[in-house]
N, C-alpha and C. Protein backbone atom coordinates (compact mmCIF):
# COMPACT_ATOMS: atom_id res chain seq x y z
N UNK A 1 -22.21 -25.78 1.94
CA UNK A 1 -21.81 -26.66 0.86
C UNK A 1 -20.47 -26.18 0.31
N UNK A 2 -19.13 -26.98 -0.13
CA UNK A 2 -18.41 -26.76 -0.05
C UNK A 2 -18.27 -26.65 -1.58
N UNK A 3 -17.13 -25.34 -2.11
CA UNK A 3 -17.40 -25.27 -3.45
C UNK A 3 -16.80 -25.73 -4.48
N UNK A 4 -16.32 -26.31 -5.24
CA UNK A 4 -15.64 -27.40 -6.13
C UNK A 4 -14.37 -26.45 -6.75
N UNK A 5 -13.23 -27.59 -6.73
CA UNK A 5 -12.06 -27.37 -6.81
C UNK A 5 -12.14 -26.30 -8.31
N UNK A 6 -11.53 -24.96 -8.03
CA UNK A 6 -11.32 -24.74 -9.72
C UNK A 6 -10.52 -25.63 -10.63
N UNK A 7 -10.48 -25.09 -11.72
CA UNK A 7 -10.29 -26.16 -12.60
C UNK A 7 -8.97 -25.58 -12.70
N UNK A 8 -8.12 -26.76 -13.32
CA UNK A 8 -6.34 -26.72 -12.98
C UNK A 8 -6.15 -25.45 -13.88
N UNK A 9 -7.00 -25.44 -15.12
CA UNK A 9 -5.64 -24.06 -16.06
C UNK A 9 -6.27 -22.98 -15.56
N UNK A 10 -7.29 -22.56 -14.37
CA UNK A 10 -7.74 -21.73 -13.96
C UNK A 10 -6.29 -21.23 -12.57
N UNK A 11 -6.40 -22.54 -12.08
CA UNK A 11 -5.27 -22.62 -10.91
C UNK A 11 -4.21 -21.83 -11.51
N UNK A 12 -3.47 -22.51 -13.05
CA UNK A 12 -2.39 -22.30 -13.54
C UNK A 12 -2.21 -20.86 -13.29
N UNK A 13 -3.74 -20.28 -14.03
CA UNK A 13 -3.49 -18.76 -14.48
C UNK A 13 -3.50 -17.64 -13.08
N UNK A 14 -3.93 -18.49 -12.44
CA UNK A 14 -4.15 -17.81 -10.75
C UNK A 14 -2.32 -17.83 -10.42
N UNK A 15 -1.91 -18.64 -9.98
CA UNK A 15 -0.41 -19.05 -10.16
C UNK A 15 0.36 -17.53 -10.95
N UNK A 16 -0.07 -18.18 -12.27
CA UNK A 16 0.84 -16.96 -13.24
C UNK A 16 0.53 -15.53 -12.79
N UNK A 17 -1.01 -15.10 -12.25
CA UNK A 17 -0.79 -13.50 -12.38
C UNK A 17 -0.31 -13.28 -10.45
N UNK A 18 -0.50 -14.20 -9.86
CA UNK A 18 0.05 -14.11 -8.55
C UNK A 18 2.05 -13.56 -8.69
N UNK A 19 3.27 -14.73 -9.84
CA UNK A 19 3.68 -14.51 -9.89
C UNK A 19 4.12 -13.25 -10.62
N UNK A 20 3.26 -12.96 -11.40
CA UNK A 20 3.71 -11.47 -12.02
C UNK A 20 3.43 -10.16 -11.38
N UNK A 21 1.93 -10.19 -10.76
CA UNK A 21 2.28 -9.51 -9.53
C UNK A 21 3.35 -9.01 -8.78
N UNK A 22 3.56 -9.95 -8.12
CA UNK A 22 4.92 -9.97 -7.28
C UNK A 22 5.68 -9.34 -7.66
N UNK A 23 6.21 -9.82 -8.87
CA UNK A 23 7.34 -9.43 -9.59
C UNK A 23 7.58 -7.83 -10.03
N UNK A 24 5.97 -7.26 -10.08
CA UNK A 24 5.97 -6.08 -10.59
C UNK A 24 5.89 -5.22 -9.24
N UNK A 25 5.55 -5.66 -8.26
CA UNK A 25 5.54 -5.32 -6.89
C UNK A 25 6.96 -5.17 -6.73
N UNK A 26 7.56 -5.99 -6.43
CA UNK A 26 9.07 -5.84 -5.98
C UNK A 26 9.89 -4.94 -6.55
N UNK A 27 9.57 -4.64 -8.22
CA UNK A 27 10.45 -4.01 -9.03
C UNK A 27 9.63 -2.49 -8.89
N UNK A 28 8.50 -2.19 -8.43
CA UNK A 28 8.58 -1.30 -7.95
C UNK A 28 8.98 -0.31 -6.49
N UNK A 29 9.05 -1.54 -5.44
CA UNK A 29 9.57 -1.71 -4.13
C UNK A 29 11.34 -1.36 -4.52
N UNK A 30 11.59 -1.58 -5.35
CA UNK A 30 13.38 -1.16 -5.36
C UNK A 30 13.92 0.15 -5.06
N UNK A 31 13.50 1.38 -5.64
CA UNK A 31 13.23 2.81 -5.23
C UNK A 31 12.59 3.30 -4.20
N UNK A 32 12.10 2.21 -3.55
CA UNK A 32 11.38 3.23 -2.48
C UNK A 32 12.21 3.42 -1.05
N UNK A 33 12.01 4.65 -1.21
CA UNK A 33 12.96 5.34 0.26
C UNK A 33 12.05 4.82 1.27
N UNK A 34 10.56 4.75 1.64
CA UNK A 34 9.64 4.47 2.77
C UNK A 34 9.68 3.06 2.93
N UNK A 35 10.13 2.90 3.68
CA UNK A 35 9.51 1.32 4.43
C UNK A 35 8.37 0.82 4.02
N UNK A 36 7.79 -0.61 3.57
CA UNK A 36 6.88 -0.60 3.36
C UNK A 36 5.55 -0.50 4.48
N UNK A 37 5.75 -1.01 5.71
CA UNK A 37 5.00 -0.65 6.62
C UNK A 37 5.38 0.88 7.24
N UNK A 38 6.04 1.61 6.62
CA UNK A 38 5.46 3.12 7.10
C UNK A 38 4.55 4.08 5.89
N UNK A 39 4.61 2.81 4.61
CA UNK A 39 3.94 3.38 3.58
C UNK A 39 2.60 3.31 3.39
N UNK A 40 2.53 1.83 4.69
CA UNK A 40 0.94 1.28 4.58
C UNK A 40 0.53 2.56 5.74
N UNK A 41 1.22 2.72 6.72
CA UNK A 41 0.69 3.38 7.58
C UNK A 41 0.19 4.49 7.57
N UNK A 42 1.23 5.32 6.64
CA UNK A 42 0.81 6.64 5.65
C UNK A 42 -0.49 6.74 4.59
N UNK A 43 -0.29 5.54 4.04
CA UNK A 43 -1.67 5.34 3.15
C UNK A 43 -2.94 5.26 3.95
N UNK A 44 -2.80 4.39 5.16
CA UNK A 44 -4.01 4.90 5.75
C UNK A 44 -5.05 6.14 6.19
N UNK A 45 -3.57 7.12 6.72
CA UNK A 45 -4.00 8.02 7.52
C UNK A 45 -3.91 8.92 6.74
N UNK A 46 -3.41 9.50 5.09
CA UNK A 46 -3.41 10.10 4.32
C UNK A 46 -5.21 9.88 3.34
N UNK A 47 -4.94 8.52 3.21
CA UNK A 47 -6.19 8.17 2.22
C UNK A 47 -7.59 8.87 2.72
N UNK A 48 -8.02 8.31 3.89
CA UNK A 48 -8.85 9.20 4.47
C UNK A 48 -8.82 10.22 5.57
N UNK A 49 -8.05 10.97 5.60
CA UNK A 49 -7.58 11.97 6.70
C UNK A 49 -7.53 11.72 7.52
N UNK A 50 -7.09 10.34 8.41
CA UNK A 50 -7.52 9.76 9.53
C UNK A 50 -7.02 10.05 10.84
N UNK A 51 -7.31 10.17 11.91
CA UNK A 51 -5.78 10.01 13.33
C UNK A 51 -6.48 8.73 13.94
N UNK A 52 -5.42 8.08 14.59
CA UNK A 52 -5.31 6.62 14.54
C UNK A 52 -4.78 6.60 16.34
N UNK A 53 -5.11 5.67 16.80
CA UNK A 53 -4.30 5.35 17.80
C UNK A 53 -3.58 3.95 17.74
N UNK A 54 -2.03 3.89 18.17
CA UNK A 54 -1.50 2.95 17.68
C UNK A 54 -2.28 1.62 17.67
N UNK A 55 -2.79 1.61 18.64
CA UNK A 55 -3.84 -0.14 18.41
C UNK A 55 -4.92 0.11 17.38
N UNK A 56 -5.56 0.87 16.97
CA UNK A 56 -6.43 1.43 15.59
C UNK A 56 -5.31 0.98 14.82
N UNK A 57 -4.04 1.35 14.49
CA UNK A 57 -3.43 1.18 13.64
C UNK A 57 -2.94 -0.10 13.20
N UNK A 58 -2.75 -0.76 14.32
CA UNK A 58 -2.26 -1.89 14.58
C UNK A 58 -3.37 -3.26 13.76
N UNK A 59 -4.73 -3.15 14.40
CA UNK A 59 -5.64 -3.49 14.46
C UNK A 59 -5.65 -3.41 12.96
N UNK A 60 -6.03 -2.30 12.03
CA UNK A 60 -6.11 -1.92 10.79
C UNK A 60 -5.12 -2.74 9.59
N UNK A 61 -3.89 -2.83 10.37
CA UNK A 61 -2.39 -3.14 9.57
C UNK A 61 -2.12 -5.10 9.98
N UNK A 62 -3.01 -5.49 11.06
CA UNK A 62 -2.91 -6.88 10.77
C UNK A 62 -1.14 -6.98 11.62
N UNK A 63 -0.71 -6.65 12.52
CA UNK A 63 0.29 -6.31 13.20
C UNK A 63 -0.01 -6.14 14.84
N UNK A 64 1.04 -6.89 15.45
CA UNK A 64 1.01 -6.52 16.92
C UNK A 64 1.36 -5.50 17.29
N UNK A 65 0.57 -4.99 18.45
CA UNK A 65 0.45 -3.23 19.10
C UNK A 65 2.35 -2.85 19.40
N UNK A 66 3.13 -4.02 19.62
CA UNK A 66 4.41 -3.50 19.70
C UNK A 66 5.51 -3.02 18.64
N UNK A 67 4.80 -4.05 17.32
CA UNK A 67 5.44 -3.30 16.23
C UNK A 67 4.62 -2.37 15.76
N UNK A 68 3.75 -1.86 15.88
CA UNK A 68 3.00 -0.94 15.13
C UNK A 68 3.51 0.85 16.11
N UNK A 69 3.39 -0.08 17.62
CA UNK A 69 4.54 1.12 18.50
C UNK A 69 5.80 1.51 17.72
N UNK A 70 6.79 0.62 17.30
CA UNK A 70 8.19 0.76 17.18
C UNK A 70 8.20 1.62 15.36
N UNK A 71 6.71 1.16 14.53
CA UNK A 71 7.10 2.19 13.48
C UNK A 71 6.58 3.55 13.44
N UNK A 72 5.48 3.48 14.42
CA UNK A 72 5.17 4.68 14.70
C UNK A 72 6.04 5.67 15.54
N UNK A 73 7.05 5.46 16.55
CA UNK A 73 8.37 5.92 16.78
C UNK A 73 8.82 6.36 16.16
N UNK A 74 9.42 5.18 15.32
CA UNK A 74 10.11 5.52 14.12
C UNK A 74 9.94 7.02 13.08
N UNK A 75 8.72 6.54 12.37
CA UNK A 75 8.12 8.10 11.93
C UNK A 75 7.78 9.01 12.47
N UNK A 76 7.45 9.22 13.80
CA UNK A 76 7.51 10.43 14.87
C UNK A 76 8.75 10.99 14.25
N UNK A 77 10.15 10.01 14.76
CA UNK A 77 11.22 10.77 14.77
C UNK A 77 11.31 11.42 13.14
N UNK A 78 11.09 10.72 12.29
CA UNK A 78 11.40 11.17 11.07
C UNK A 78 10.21 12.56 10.74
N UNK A 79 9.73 12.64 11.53
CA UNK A 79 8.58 14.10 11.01
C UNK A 79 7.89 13.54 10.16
N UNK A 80 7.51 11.98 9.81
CA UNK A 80 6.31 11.91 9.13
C UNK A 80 4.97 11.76 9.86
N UNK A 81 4.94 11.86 10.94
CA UNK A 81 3.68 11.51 11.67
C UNK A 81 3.67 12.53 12.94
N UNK A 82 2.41 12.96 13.76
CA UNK A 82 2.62 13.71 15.08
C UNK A 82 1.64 12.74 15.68
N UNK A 83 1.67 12.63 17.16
CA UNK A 83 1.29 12.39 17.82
C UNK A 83 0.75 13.31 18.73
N UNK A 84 -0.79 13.31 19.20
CA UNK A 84 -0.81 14.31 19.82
C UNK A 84 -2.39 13.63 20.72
N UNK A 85 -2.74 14.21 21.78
CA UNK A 85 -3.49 13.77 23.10
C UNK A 85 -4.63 13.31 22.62
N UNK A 86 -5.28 12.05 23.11
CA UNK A 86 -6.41 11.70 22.97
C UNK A 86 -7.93 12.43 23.40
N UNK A 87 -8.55 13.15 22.56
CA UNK A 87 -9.38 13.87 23.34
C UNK A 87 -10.38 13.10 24.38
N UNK A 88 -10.56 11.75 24.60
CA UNK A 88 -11.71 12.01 25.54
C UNK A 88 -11.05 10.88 26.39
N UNK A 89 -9.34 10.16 26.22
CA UNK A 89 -8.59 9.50 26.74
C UNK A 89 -7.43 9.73 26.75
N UNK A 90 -6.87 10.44 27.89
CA UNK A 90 -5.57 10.86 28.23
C UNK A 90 -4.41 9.49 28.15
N UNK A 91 -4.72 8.64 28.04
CA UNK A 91 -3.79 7.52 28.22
C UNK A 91 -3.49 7.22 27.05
N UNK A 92 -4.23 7.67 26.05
CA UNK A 92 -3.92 7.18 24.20
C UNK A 92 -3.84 8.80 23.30
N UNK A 93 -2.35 8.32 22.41
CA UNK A 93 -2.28 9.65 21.52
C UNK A 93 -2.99 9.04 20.09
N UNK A 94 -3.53 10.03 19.57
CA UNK A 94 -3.59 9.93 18.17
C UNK A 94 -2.53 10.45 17.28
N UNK A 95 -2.35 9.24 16.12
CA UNK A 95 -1.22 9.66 15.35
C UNK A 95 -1.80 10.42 13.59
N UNK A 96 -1.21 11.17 13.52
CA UNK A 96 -1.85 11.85 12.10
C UNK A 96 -0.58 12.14 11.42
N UNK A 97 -0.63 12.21 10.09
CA UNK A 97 0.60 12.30 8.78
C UNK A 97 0.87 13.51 8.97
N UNK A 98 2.04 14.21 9.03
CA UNK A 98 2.69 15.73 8.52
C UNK A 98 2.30 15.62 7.42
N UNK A 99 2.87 17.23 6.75
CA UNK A 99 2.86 17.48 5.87
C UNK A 99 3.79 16.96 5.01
N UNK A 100 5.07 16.54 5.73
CA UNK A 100 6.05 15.92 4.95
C UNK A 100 6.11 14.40 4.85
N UNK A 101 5.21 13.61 5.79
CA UNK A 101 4.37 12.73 5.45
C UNK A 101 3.67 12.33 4.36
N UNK A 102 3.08 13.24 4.27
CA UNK A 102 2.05 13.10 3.19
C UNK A 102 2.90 13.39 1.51
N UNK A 103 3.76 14.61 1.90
CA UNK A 103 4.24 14.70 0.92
C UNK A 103 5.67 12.78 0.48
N UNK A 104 6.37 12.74 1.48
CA UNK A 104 6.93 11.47 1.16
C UNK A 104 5.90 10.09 0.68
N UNK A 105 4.59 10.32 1.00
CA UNK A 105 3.74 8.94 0.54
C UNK A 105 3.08 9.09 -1.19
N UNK A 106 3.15 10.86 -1.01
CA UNK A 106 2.74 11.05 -2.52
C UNK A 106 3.85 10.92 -3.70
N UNK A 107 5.08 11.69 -2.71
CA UNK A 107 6.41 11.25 -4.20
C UNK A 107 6.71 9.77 -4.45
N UNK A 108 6.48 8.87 -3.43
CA UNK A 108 6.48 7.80 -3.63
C UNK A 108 5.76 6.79 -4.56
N UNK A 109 4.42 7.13 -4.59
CA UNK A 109 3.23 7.06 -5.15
C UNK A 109 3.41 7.74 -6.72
N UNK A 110 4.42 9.05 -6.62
CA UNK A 110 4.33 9.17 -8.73
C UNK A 110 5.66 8.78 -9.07
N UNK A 111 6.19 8.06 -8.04
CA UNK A 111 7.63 7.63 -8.30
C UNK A 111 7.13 6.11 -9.54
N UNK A 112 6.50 5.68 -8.93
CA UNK A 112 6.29 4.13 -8.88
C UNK A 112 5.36 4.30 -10.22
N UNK A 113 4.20 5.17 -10.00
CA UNK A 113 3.48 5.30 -11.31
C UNK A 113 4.62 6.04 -12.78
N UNK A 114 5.34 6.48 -12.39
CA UNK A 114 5.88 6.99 -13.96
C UNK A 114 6.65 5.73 -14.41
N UNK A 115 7.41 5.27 -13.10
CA UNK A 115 7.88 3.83 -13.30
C UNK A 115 6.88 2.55 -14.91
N UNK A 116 5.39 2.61 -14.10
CA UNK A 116 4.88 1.94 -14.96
C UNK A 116 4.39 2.50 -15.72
N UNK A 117 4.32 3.80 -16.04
CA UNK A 117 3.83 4.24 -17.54
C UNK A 117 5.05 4.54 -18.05
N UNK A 118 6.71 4.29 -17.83
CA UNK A 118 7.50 4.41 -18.65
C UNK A 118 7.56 3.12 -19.46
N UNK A 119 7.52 2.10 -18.69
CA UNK A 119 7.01 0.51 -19.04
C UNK A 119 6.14 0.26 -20.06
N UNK A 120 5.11 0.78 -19.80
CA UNK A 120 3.86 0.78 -20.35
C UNK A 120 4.20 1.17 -21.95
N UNK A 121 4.67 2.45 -21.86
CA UNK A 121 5.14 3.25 -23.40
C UNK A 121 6.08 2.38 -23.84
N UNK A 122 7.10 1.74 -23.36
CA UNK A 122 8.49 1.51 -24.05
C UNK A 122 8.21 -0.48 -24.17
N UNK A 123 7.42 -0.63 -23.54
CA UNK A 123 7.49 -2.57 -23.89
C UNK A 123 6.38 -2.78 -24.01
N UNK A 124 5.39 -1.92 -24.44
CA UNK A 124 4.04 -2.64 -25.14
C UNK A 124 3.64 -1.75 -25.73
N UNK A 125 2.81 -2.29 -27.08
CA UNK A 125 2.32 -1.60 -28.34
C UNK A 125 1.33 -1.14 -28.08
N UNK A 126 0.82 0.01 -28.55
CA UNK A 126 -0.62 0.54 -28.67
C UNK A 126 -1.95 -0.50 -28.41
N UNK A 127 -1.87 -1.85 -29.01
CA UNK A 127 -2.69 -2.22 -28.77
C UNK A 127 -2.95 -3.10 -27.40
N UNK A 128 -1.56 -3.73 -27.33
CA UNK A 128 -1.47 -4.16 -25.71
C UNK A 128 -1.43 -3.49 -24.57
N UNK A 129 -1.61 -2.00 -25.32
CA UNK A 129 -1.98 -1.40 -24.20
C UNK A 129 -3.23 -1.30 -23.56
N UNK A 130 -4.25 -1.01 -25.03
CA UNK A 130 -5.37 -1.46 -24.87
C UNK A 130 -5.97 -2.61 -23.93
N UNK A 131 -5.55 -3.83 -24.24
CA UNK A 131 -5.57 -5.06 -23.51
C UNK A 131 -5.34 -4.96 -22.19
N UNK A 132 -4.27 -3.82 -21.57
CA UNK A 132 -4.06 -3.53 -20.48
C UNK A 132 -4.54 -2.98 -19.59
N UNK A 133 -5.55 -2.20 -20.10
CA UNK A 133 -6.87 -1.16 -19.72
C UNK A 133 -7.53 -2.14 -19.46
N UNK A 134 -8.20 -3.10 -20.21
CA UNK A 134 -8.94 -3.65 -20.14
C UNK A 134 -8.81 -5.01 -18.79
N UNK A 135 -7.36 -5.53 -18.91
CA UNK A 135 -7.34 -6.05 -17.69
C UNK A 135 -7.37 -5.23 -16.59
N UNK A 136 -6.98 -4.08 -16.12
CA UNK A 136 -6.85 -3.49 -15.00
C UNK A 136 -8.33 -3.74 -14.71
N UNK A 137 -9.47 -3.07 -15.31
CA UNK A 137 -10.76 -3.29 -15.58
C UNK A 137 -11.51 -4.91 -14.42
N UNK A 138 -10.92 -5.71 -15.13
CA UNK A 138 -10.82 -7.35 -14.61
C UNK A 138 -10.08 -7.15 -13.31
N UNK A 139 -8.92 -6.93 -13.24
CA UNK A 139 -8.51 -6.94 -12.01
C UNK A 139 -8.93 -6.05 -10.58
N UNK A 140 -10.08 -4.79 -11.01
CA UNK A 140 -10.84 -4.99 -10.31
C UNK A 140 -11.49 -5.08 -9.42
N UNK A 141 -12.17 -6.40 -10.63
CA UNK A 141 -13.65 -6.54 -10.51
C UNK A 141 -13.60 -7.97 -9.27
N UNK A 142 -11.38 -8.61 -9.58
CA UNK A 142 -11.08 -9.63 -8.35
C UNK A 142 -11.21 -9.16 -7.27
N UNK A 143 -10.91 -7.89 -6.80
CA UNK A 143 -10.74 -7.25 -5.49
C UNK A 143 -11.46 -7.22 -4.56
């Protein structure tokens, strides 16, 4: 059964936090030295200690096995990632984060957060901050 249209100022407000999103996305995307797909890639294999083989990765990231090849290259060369032999398949490497990997996904990561708690302190009041807690809360509970 198919489920009934939301209602338009629901749409509206879907609309509005889609665009503010964005907006706060991008303006934190301005500073960042990492690519964003070598940041997703890092977040993966950092978040849960993972080693990946590029089609795992690929597969994971919603990306074809040839670009997921060309950024994993990529960060080879840069020392954020090693590649190293598949244990029970010689034909596939697993890729895992350096240390300087991990360290570039984390400065990145309190780059962006001081970003929004400088925000946070300097363009909203004590109590909208409150309000702000409380949406994060809501936002969630969308996820």
């Amino acid at each position: 059964m198919p489920s009934e249209a939301p209602h338009p100022n629901t749409l509206e407000l879907a609309a509005d936090l889609r665009a503010a999103l964005g907006s706060l996305v991008r303006s934190l995307r301005d500073g960042d030295e990492l690519p964003q797909n070598q940041a997703a890639v890092l977040g993966l294999l950092v978040r849960d200690g993972l080693s990946c083989t590029v089609a795992e990765l690929a597969d994971l990231q919603r990306v074809r096995h040839q670009s997921m090849a060309r950024t994993v290259a990529l960060m080879t060369e840069a020392g954020l990632v090693t590649q190293q032999p598949h244990p029970t398949d010689g034909r596939k490497q697993l890729i895992a984060a350096t240390e300087a990997g991990r360290t570039a996904l984390l400065d990145q990561r309190a780059r962006r957060e001081h970003y929004i708690a400088t925000a946070i302190e300097s363009r909203l009041t004590p109590a909208e901050q409150d309000r702000l807690r409380a949406a994060v809360d809501l936002l969630d509970r969308l996820s």
